[in-house]
Protein backbone atom coordinates (compact mmCIF):
# COMPACT_ATOMS: atom_id res chain seq x y z
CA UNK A 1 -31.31 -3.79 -5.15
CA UNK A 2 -28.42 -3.18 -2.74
CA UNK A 3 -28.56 -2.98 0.80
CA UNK A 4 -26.75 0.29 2.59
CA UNK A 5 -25.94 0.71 6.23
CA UNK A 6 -23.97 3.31 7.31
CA UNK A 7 -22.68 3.84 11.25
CA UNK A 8 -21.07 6.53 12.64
CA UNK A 9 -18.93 4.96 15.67
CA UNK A 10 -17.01 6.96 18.13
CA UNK A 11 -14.61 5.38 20.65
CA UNK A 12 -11.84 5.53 23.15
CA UNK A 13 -9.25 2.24 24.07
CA UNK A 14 -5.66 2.02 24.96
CA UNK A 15 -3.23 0.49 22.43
CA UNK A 16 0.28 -1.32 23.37
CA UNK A 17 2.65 -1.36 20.55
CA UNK A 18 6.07 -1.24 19.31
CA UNK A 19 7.96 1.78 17.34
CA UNK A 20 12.03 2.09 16.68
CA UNK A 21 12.52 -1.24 19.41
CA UNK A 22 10.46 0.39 21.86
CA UNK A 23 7.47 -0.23 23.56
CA UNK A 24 4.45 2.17 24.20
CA UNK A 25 1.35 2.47 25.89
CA UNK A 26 -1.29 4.71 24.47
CA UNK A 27 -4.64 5.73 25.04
CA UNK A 28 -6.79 7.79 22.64
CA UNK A 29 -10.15 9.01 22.78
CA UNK A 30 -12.67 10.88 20.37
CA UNK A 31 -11.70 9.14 17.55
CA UNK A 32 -14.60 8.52 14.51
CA UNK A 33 -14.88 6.04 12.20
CA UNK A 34 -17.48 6.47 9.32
CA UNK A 35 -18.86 2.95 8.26
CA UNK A 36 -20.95 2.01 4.83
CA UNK A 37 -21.62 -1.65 4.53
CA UNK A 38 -23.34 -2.57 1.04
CA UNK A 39 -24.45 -5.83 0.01
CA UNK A 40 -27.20 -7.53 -1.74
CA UNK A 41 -30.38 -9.10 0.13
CA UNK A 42 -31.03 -12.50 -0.63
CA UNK A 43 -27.17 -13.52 -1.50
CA UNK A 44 -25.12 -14.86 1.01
CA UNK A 45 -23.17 -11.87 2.57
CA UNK A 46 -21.44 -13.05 5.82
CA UNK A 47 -17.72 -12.61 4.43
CA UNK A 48 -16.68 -9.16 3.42
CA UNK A 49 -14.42 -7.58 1.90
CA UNK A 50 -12.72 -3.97 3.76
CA UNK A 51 -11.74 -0.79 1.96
CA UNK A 52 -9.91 1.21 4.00
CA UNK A 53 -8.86 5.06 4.16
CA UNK A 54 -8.11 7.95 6.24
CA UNK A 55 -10.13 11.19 6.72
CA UNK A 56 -7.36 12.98 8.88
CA UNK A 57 -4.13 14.80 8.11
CA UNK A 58 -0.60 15.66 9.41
CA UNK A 59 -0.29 19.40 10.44
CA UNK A 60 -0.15 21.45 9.11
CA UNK A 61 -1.02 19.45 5.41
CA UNK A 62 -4.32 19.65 3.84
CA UNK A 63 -4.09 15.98 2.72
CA UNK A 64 -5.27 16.35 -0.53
CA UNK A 65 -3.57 13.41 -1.47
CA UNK A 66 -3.14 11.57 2.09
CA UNK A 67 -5.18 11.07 2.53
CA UNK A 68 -8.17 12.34 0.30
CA UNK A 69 -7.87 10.80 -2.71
CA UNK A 70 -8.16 7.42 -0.82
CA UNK A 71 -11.27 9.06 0.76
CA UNK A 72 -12.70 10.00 -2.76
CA UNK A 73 -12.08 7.08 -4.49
CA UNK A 74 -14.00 4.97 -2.14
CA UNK A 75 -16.88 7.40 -2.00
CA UNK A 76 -16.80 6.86 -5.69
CA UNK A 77 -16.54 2.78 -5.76
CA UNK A 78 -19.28 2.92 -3.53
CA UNK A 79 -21.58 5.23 -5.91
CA UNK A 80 -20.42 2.45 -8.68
CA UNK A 81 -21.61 0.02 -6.86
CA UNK A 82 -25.00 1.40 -6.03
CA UNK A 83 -26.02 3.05 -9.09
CA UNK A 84 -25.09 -0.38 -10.90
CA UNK A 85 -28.04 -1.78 -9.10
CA UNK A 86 -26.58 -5.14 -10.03
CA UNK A 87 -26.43 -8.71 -7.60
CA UNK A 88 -23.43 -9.37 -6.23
CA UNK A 89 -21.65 -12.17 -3.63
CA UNK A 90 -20.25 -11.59 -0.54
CA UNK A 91 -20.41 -7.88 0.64
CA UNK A 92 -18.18 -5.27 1.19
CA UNK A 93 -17.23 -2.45 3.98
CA UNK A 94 -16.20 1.15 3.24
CA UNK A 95 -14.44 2.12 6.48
CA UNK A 96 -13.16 6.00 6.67
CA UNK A 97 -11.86 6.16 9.74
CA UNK A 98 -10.16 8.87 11.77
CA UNK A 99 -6.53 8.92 13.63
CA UNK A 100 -4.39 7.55 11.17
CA UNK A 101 -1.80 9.94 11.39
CA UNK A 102 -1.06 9.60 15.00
CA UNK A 103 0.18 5.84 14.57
CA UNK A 104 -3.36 4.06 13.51
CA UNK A 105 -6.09 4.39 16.35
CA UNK A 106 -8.82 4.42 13.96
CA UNK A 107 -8.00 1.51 12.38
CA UNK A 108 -7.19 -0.30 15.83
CA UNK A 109 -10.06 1.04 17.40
CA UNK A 110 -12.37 -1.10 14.53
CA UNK A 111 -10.31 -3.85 13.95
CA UNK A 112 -10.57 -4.91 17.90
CA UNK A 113 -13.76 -3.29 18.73
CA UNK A 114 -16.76 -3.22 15.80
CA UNK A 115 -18.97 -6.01 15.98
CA UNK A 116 -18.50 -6.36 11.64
CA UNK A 117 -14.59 -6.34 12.28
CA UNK A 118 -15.65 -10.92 12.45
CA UNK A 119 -16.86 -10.52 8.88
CA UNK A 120 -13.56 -8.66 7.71
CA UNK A 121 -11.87 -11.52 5.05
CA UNK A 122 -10.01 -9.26 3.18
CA UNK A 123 -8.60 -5.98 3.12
CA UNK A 124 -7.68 -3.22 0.88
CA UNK A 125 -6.12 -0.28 2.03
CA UNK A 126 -5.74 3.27 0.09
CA UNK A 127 -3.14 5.25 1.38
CA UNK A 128 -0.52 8.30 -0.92
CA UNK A 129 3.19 9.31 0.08
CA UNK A 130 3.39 11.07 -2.87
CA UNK A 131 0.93 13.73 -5.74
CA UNK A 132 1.78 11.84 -8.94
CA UNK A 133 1.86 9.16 -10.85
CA UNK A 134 -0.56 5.63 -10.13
CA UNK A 135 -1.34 3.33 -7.54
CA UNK A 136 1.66 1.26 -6.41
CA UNK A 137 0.89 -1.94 -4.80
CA UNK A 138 3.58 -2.37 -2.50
CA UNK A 139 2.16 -4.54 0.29
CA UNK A 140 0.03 -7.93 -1.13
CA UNK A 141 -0.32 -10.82 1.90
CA UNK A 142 -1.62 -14.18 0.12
CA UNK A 143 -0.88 -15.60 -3.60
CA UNK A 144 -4.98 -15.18 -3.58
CA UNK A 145 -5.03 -11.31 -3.09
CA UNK A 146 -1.95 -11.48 -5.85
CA UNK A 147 -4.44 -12.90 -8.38
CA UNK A 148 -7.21 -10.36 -7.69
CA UNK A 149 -4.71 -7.78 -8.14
CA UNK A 150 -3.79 -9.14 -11.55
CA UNK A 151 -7.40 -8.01 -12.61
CA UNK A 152 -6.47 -4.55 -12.43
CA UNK A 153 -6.70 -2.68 -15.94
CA UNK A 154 -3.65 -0.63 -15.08
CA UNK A 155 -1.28 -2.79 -12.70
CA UNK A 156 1.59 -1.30 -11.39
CA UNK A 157 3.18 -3.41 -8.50
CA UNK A 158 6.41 -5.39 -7.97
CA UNK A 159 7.47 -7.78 -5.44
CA UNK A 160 10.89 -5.78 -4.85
CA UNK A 161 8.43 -3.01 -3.29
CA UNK A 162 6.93 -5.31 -0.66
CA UNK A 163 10.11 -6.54 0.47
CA UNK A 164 11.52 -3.05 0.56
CA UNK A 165 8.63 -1.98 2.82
CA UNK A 166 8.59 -4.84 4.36
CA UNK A 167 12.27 -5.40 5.65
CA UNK A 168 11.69 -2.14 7.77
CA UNK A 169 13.84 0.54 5.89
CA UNK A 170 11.45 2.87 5.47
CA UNK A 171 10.33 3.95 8.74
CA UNK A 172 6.84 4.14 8.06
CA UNK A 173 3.25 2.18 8.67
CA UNK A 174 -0.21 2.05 7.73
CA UNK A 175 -3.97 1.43 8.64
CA UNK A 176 -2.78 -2.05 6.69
CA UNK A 177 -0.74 -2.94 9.84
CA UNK A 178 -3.44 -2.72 12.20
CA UNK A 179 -5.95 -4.48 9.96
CA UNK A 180 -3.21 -7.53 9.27
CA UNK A 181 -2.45 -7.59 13.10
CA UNK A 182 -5.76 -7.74 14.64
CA UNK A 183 -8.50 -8.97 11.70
CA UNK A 184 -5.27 -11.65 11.12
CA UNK A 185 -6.69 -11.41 7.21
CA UNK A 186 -5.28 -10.94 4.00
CA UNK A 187 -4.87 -8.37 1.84
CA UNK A 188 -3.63 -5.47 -0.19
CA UNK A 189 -2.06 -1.95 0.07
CA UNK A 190 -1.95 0.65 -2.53
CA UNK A 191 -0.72 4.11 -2.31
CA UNK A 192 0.06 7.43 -4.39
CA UNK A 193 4.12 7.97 -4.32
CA UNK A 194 5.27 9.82 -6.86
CA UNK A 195 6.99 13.09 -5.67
CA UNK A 196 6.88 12.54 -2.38
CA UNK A 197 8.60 15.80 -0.97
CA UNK A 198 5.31 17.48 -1.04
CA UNK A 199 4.13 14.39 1.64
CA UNK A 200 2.85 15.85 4.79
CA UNK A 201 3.53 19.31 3.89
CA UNK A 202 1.27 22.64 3.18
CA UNK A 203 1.76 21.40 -0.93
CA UNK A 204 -0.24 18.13 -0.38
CA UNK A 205 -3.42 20.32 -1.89
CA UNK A 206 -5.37 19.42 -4.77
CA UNK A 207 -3.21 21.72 -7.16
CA UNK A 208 -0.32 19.83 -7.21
CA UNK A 209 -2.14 16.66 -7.22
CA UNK A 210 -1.15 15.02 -10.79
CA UNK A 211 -4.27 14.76 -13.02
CA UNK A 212 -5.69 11.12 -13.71
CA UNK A 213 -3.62 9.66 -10.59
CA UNK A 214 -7.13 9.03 -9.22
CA UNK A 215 -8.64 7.96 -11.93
CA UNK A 216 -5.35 5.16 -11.77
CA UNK A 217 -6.29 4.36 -8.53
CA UNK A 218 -9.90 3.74 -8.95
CA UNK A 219 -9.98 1.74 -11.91
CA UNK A 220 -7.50 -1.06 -10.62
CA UNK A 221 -9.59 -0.90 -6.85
CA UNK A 222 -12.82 -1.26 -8.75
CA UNK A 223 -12.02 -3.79 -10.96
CA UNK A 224 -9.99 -5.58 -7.99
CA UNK A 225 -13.49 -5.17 -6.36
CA UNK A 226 -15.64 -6.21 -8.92
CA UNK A 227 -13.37 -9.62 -8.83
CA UNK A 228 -13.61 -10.31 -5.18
CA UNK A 229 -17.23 -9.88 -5.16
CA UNK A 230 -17.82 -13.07 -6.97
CA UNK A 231 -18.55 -16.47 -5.96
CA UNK A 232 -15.83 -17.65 -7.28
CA UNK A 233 -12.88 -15.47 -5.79
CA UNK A 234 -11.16 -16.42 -2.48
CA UNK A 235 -13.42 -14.11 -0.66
CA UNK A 236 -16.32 -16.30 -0.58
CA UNK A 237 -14.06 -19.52 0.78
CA UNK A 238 -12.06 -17.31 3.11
CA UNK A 239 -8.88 -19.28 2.16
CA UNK A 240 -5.71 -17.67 1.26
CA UNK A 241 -2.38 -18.46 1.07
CA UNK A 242 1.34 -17.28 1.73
CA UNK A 243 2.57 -15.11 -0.80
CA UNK A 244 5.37 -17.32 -2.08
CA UNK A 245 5.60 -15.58 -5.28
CA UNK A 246 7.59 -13.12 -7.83
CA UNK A 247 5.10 -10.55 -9.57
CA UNK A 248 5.93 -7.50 -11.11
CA UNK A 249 4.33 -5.39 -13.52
CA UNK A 250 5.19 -3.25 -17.01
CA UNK A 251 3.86 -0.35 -18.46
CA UNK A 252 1.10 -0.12 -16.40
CA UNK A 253 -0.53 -2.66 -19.03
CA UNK A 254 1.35 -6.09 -18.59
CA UNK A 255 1.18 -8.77 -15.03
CA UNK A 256 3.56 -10.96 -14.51
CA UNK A 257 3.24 -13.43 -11.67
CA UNK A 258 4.97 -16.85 -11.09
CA UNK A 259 6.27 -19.12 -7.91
CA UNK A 260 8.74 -19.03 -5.65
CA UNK A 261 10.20 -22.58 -6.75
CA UNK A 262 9.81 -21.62 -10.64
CA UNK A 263 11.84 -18.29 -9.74
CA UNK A 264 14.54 -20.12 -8.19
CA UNK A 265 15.30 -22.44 -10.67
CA UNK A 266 15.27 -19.77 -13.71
CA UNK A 267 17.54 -17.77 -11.18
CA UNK A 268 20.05 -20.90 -11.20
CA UNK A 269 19.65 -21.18 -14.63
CA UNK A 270 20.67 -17.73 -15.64
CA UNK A 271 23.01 -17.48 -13.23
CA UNK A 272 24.70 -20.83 -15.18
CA UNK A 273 24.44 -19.30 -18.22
CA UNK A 274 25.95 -15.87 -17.08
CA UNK A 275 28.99 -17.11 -15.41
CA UNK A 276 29.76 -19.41 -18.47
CA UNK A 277 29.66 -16.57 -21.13
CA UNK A 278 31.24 -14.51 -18.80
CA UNK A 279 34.67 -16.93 -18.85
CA UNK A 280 34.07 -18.04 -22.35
CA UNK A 281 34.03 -14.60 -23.94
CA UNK A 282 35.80 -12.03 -21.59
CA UNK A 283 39.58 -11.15 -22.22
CA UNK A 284 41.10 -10.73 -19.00
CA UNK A 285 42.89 -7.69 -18.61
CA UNK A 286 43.26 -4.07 -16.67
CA UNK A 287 39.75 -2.87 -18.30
CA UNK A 288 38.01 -6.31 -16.80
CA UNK A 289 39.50 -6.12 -13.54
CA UNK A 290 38.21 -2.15 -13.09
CA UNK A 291 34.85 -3.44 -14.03
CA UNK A 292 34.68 -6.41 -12.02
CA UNK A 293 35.65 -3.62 -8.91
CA UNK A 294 34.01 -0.52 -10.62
CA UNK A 295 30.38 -1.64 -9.40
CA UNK A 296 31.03 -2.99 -5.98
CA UNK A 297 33.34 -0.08 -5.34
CA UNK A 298 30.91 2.57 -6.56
CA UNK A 299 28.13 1.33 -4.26
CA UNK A 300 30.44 1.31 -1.22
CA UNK A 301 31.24 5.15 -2.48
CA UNK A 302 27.78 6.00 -2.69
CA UNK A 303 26.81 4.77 0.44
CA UNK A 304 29.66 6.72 2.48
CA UNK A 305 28.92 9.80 0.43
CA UNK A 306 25.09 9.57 1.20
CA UNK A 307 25.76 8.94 4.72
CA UNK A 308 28.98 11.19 5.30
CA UNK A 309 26.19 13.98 3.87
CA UNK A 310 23.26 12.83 6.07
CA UNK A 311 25.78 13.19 9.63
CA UNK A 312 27.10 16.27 8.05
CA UNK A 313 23.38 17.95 8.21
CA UNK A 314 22.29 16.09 11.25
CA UNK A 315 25.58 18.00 12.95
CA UNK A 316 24.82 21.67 11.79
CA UNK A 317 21.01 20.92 12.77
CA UNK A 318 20.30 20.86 9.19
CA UNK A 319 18.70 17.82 8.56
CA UNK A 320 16.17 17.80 6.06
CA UNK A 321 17.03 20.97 4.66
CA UNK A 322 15.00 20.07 1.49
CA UNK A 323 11.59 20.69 3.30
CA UNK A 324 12.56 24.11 4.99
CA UNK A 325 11.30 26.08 2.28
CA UNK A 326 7.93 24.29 1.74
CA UNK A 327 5.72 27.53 1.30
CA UNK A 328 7.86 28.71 -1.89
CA UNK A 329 6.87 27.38 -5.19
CA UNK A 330 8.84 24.34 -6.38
CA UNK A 331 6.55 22.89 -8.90
């Protein structure tokens, strides 16, 4: 039989952070975080594992996708979970909380107040950017959380996407951020990105949400889930890891995961073998040299045509011209 307690907390604090190099004070108020702990009585419980999504959206969106489909597929794990009626180790939260959208006070507002925030040993956060396609891991913080996520029946996840996110090109956060930062656990983020240019607009409604996108998502968070809860997965020791490691996934059926040292070495290796078929095979000549310089010169020109049109809108007030129209139908 599982165990169900569910909390409704509402809070104010002030939060001190940093966005674009500069620093702000805020303070927020109101804000409501709905709370479902299961677990199973009789089975040790004290570590637990956080699911994490957002029941606001950006005006004027609907958030069908951001963020509801995080909300619904944690409404349904949760359902799993119960109607299974089944033991399990460990436990695990179900936190919806409020405020994401202006810059994560729901998420802070648990992470440094709630009295469970001690249990919190992992985290997995559901978030969308996008109406189609699957769940794309694209945050993963230990080489533990790594191997959970290789459990999932439909993978779809690369190490090039973390290190996108994380080098701070895209100007964006999450809840994930505020749960890293203050819980100081590991963990994993997920979200929805496929086309995106109906993110945080009036088309982020359930029509133009792709069909079986949640179904993507849920699967892999369940069976991620169903992994962790074990007695035998990091969550019940607590200890995890750096993420020195190269993963990537293909097809949405196939993992691939290895180490950092093992990468670097086959990376030597093929570099070796490149360079020596290059000089043993290639007949220098005008057509070599204008492919040696076609590539580097082509991403130089597509980097001052990209930019050269990005001032050119920014000048005539035009920037983001794409999203102007976004009550017309563009399906």
């Amino acid at each position: 039989m599982s165990l169900c307690q569910l909390s409704l907390r509402i809070g104010k604090l002030n939060n001190r952070f940093n966005i674009l190099d500069h620093d702000l004070l805020k303070v927020y108020s109101g804000i409501r975080n709905i709370i479902l702990r299961i677990s199973t009585p009789g089975r040790n419980s004290s570590n637990a594992l956080l699911l994490g999504s957002h029941i606001d959206s950006t005006l004027p969106s609907p958030g069908a996708a951001d963020d509801g489909m995080g909300v619904g597929v944690m409404l349904d794990i949760a359902r799993v979970l119960v109607d299974r009626n089944e033991p399990f180790d460990n436990s695990i939260l179900f936190m919806w909380n409020g405020a994401e959208e202006t810059l994560q006070d729901g998420s802070h507002l648990y992470s440094t107040q709630h009295p469970s925030a001690r249990d919190i040993k992992a985290v997995i956060n559901l978030e969308a950017a996008g109406t189609t396609g699957g769940a794309l891991l694209f945050q993963a913080t230990s080489k533990e959380m790594i191997e959970a996520f290789s459990h999932a029946p439909h993978p779809r996840g690369t190490v090039a996407a973390a290190d996108v996110f994380a080098s701070g090109i895209i100007l964006s956060d999450t809840d994930f951020g505020q749960f890293e930062k203050y819980l100081n656990t590991s963990g994993l983020d997920f979200a929805i990105v496929g086309h995106s240019y109906f993110y945080h607009t009036r088309k982020d409604i359930v029509e133009f949400v792709e069909k079986g996108s949640a179904q993507h998502f849920g699967d892999n968070v369940l069976a991620i889930v169903d992994h962790l809860l074990t007695n035998s997965s990091a969550l019940s020791t607590g200890a995890f890891s750096p993420p020195d490691m190269v993963y990537c996934s293909l097809y949405d059926t196939w993992f691939f995961s290895w180490s950092m040292d093992a990468a670097d070495k086959a990376y030597l290796v093929v570099a070796a073998l490149v360079t020596i078929s290059t000089f043993a095979n290639v007949k220098w000549g005008k057509p070599m040299l204008l492919t040696i310089l076609g590539a580097p010169l082509g991403l130089i020109a597509g980097l001052l045509s990209a930019n050269a049109l990005a001032g050119i809108l920014t000048l005539t007030g035009k920037r983001q011209l794409w999203y102007a129209l976004s009550f017309t139908d563009s399906r």
